[in-house]
N, C-alpha and C. Protein backbone atom coordinates (compact mmCIF):
# COMPACT_ATOMS: atom_id res chain seq x y z
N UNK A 1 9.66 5.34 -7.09
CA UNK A 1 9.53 5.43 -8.53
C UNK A 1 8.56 6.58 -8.80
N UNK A 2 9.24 7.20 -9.03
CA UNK A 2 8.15 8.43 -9.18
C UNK A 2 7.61 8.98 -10.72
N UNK A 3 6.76 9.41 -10.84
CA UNK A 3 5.50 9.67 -12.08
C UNK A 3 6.93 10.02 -13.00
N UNK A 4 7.58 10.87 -12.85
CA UNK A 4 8.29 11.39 -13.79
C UNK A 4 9.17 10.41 -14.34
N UNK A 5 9.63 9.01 -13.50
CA UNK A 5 10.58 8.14 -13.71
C UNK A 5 9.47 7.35 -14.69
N UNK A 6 8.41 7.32 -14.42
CA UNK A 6 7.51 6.30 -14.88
C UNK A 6 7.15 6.88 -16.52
N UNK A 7 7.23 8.67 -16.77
CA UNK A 7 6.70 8.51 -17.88
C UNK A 7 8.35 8.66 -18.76
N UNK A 8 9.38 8.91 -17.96
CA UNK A 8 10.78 9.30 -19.03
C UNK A 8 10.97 7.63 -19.18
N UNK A 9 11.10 6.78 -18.71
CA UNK A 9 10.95 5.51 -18.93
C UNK A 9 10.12 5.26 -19.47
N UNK A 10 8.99 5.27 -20.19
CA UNK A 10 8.15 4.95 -20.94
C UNK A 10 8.26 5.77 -22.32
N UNK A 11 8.81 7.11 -22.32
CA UNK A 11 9.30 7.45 -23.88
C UNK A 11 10.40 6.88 -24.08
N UNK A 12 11.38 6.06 -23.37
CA UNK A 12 13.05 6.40 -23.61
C UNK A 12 12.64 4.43 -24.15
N UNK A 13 11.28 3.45 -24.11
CA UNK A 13 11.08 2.63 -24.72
C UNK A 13 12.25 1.24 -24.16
N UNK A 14 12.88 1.55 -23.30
CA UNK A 14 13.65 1.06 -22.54
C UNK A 14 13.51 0.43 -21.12
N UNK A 15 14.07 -0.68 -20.66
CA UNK A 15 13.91 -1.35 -19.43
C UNK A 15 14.97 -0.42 -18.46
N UNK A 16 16.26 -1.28 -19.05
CA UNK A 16 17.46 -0.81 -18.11
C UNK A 16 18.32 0.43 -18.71
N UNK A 17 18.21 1.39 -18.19
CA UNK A 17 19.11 2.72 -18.91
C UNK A 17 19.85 3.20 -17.21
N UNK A 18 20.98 3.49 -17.69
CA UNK A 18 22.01 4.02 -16.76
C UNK A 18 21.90 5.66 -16.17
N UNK A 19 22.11 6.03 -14.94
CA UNK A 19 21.90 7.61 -15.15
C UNK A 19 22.92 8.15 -15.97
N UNK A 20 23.71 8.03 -16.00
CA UNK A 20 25.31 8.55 -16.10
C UNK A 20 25.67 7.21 -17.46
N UNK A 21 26.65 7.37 -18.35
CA UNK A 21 27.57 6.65 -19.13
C UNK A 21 28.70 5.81 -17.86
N UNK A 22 28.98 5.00 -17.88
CA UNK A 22 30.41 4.82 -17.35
C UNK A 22 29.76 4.61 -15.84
N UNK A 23 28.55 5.05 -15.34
CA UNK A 23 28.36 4.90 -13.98
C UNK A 23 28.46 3.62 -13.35
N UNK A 24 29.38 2.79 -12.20
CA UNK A 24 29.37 1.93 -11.44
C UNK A 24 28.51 1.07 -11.72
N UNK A 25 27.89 -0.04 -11.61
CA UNK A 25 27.28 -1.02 -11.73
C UNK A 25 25.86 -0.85 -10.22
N UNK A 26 26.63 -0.70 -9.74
CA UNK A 26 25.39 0.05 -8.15
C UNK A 26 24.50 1.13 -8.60
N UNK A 27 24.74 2.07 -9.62
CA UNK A 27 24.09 2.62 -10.11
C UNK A 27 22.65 2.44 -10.45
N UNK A 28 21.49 3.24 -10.09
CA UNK A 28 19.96 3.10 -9.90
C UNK A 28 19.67 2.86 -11.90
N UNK A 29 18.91 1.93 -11.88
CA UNK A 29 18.13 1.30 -12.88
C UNK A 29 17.02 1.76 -12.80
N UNK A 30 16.54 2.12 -14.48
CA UNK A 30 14.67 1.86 -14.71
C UNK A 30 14.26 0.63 -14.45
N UNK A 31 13.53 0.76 -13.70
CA UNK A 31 12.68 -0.84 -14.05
C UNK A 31 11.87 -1.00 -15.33
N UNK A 32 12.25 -2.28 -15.69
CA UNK A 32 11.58 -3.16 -16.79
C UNK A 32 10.03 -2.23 -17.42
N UNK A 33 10.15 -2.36 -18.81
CA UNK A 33 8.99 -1.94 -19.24
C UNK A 33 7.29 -2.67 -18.74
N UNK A 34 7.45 -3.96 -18.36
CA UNK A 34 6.44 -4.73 -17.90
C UNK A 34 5.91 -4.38 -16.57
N UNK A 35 7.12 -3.71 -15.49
CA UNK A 35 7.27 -3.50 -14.65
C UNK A 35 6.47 -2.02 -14.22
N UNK A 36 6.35 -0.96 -15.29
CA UNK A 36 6.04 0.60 -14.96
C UNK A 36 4.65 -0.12 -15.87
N UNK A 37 3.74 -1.13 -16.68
CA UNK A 37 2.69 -1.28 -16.92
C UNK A 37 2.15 -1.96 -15.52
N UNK A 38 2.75 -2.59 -15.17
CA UNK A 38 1.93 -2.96 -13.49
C UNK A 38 1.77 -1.87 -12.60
N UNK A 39 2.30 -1.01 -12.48
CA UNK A 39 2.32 0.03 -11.64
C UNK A 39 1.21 1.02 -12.32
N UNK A 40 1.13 1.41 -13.69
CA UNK A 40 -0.19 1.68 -13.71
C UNK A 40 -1.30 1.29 -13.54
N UNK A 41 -1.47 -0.37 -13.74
CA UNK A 41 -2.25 -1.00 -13.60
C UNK A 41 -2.98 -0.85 -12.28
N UNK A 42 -1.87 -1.20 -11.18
CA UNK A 42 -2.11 -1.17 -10.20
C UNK A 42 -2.62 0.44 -9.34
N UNK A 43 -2.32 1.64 -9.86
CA UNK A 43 -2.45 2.40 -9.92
C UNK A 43 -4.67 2.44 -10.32
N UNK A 44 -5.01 1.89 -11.17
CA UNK A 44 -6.15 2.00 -11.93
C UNK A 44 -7.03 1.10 -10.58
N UNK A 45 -6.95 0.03 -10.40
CA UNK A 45 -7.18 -0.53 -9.88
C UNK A 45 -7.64 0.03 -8.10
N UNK A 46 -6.71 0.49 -7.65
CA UNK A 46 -6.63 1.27 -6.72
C UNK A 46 -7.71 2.17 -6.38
N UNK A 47 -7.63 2.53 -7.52
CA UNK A 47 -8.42 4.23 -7.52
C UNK A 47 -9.72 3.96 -7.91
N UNK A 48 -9.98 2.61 -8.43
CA UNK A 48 -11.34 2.20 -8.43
C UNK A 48 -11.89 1.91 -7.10
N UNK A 49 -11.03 0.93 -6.45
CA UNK A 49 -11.29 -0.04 -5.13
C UNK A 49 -11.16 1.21 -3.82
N UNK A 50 -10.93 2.58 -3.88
CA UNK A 50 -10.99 3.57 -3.10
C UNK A 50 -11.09 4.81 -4.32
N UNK A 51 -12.33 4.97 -4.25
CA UNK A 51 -12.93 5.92 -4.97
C UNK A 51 -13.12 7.25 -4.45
N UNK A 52 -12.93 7.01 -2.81
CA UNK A 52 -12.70 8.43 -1.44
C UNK A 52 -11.96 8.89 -1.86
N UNK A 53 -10.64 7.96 -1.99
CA UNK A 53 -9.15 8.45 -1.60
C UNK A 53 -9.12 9.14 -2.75
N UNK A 54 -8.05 10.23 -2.37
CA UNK A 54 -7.60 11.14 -3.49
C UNK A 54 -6.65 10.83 -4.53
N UNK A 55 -6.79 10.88 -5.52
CA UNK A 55 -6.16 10.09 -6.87
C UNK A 55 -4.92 9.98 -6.38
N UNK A 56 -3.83 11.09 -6.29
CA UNK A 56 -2.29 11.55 -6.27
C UNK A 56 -2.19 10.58 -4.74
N UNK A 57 -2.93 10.55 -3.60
CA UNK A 57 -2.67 9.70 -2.55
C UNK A 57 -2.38 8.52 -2.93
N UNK A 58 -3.47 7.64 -4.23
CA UNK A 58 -3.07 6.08 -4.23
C UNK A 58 -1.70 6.22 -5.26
N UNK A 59 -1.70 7.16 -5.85
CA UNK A 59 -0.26 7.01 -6.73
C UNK A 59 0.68 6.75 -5.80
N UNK A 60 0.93 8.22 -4.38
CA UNK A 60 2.09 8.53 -4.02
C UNK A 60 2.24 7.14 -3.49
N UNK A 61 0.45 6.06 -2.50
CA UNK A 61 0.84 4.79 -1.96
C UNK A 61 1.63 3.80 -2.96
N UNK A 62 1.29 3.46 -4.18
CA UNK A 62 1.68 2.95 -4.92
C UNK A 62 3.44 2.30 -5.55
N UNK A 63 3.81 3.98 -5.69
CA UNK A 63 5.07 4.75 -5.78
C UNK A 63 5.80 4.17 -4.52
N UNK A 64 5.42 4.70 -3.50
CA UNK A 64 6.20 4.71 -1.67
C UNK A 64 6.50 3.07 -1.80
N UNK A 65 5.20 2.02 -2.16
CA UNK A 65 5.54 0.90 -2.26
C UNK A 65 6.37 0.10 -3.05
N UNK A 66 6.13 0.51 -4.33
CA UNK A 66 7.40 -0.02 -5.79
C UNK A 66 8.85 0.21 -4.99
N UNK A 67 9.16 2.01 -4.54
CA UNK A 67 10.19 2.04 -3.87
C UNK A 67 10.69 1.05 -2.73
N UNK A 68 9.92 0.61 -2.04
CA UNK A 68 10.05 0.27 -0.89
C UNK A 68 11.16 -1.36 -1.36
N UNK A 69 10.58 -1.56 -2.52
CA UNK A 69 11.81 -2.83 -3.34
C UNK A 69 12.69 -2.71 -4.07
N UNK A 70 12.83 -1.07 -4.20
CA UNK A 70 14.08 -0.99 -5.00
C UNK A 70 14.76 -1.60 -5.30
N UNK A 71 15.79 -2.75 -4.10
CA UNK A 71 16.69 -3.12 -4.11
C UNK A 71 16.48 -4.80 -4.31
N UNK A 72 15.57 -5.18 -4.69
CA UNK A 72 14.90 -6.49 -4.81
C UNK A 72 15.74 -6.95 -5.80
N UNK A 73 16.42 -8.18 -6.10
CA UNK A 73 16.88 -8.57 -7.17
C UNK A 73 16.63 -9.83 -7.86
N UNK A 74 15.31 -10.21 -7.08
CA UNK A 74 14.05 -11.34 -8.10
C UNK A 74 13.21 -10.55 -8.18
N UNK A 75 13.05 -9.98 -9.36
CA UNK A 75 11.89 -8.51 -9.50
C UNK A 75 10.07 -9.57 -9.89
N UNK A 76 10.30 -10.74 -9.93
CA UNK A 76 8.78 -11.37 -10.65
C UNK A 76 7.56 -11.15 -9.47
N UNK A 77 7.90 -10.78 -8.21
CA UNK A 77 7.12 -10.78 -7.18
C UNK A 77 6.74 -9.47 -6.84
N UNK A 78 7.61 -8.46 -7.23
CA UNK A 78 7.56 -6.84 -6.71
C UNK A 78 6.12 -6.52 -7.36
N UNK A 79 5.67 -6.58 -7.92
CA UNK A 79 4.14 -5.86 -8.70
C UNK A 79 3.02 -6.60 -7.90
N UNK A 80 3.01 -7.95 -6.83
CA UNK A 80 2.16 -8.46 -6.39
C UNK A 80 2.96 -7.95 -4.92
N UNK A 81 3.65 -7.81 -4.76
CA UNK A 81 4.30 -7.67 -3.18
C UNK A 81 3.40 -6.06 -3.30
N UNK A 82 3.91 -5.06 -3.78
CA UNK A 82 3.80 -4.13 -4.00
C UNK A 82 2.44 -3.33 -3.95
N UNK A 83 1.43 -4.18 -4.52
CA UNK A 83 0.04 -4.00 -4.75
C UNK A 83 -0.49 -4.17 -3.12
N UNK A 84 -0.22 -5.61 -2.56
CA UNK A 84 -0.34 -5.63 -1.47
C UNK A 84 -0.26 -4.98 -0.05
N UNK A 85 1.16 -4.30 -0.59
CA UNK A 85 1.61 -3.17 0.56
C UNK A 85 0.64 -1.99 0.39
N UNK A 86 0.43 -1.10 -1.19
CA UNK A 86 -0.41 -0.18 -1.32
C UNK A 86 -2.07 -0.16 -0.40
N UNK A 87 -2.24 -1.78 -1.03
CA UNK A 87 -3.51 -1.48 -0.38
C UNK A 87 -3.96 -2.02 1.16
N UNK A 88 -2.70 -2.24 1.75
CA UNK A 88 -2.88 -2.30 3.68
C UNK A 88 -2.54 -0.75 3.45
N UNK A 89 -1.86 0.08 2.89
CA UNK A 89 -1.59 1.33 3.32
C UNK A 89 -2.66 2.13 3.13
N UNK A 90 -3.49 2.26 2.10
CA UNK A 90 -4.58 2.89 1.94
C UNK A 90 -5.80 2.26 2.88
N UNK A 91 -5.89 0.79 3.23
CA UNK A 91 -6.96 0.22 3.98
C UNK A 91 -6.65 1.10 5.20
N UNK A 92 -5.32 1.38 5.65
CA UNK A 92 -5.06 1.94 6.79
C UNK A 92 -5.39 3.67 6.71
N UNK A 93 -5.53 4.23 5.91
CA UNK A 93 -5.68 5.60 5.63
C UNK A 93 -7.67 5.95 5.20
N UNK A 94 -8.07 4.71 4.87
CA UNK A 94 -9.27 4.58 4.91
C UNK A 94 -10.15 4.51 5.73
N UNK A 95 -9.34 4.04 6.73
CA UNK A 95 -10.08 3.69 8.29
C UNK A 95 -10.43 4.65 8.98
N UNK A 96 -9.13 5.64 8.80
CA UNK A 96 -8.79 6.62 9.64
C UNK A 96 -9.61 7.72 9.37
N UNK A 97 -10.35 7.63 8.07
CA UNK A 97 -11.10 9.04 7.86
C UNK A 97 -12.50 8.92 8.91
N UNK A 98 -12.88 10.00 8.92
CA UNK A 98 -14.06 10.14 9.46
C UNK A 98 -15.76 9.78 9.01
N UNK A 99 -16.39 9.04 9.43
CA UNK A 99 -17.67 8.26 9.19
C UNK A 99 -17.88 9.11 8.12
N UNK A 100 -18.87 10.38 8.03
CA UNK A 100 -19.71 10.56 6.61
C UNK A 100 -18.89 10.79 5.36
N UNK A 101 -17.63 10.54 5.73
CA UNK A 101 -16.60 11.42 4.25
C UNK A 101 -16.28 9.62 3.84
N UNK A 102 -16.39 8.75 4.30
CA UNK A 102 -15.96 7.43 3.45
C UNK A 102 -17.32 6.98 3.25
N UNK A 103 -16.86 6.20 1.64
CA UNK A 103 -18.06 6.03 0.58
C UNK A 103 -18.02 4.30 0.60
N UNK A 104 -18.87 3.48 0.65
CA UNK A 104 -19.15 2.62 0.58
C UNK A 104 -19.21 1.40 1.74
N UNK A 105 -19.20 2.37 2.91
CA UNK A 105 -19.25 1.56 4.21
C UNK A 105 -20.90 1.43 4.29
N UNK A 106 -21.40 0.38 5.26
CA UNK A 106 -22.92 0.60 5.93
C UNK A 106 -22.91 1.22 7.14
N UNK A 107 -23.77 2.52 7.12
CA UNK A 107 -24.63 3.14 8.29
C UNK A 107 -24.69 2.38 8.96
N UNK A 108 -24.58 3.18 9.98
CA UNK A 108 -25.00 1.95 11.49
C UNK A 108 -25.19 2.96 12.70
C-alpha cells in the first residue's frame, strides 16, 4: 500500500474503488477508509517508539506489512496483525545498528 495509494484513497473519500470500470472481480481494491486511518496511525506511533529509525524506513516497514495481507479477506485483524509485523521488523533493524547511533538503549 503505498503513500500514493494511501493519499488518492483518501481524496477519492472512498473504501472500495475499482482500477478499471468493468474490471474482473480479482481486481486490486482500496482498502476501507478506517483501514488507511490505522496505517497512519500506526505509522505515528512507530516513529515515536523508534525515534533512530528514519521516518520513510517505518513507513516503507509499515506499507511492506499492510501489503504483506493484501489478500486477507477478514480485514478486522490486518491493522493489529500488521502493526505487529512492522514492529519485529524494525525491532530487527534496530538491533542491527551500531552501539552509539541507537538512542535509548543503556551504556554498558
Amino acid at each position: 500500500m503505498a503513500a500514493e495509494t494511501l493519499a488518492g484513497a483518501e481524496r477519492a473519500g472512498t473504501g472500495q474503488v475499482l482500477d478499471e470500470p468493468g474490471a474482473p472481480e480479482s481486481a486490486e481494491v482500496q482498502p476501507p477508509a478506517e483501514e488507511l486511518a490505522s496505517v497512519r496511525d500506526t505509522v505515528q506511533r512507530l516513529r515515536t517508539a523508534y525515534p533512530s529509525v528514519d521516518p520513510a524506513t517505518v513507513e516503507a516497514a509499515v506499507t511492506a506489512a499492510y501489503d504483506s495481507f493484501r489478500g486477507a479477506r477478514v480485514r478486522n485483524y490486518v491493522p493489529i496483525l500488521a502493526e505487529r509485523r512492522s514492529r519485529k521488523a524494525l525491532a530487527a533493524a534496530f538491533r542491527a545498528v551500531p552501539g552509539p547511533a541507537r538512542k535509548g538503549e543503556a551504556e554498558g
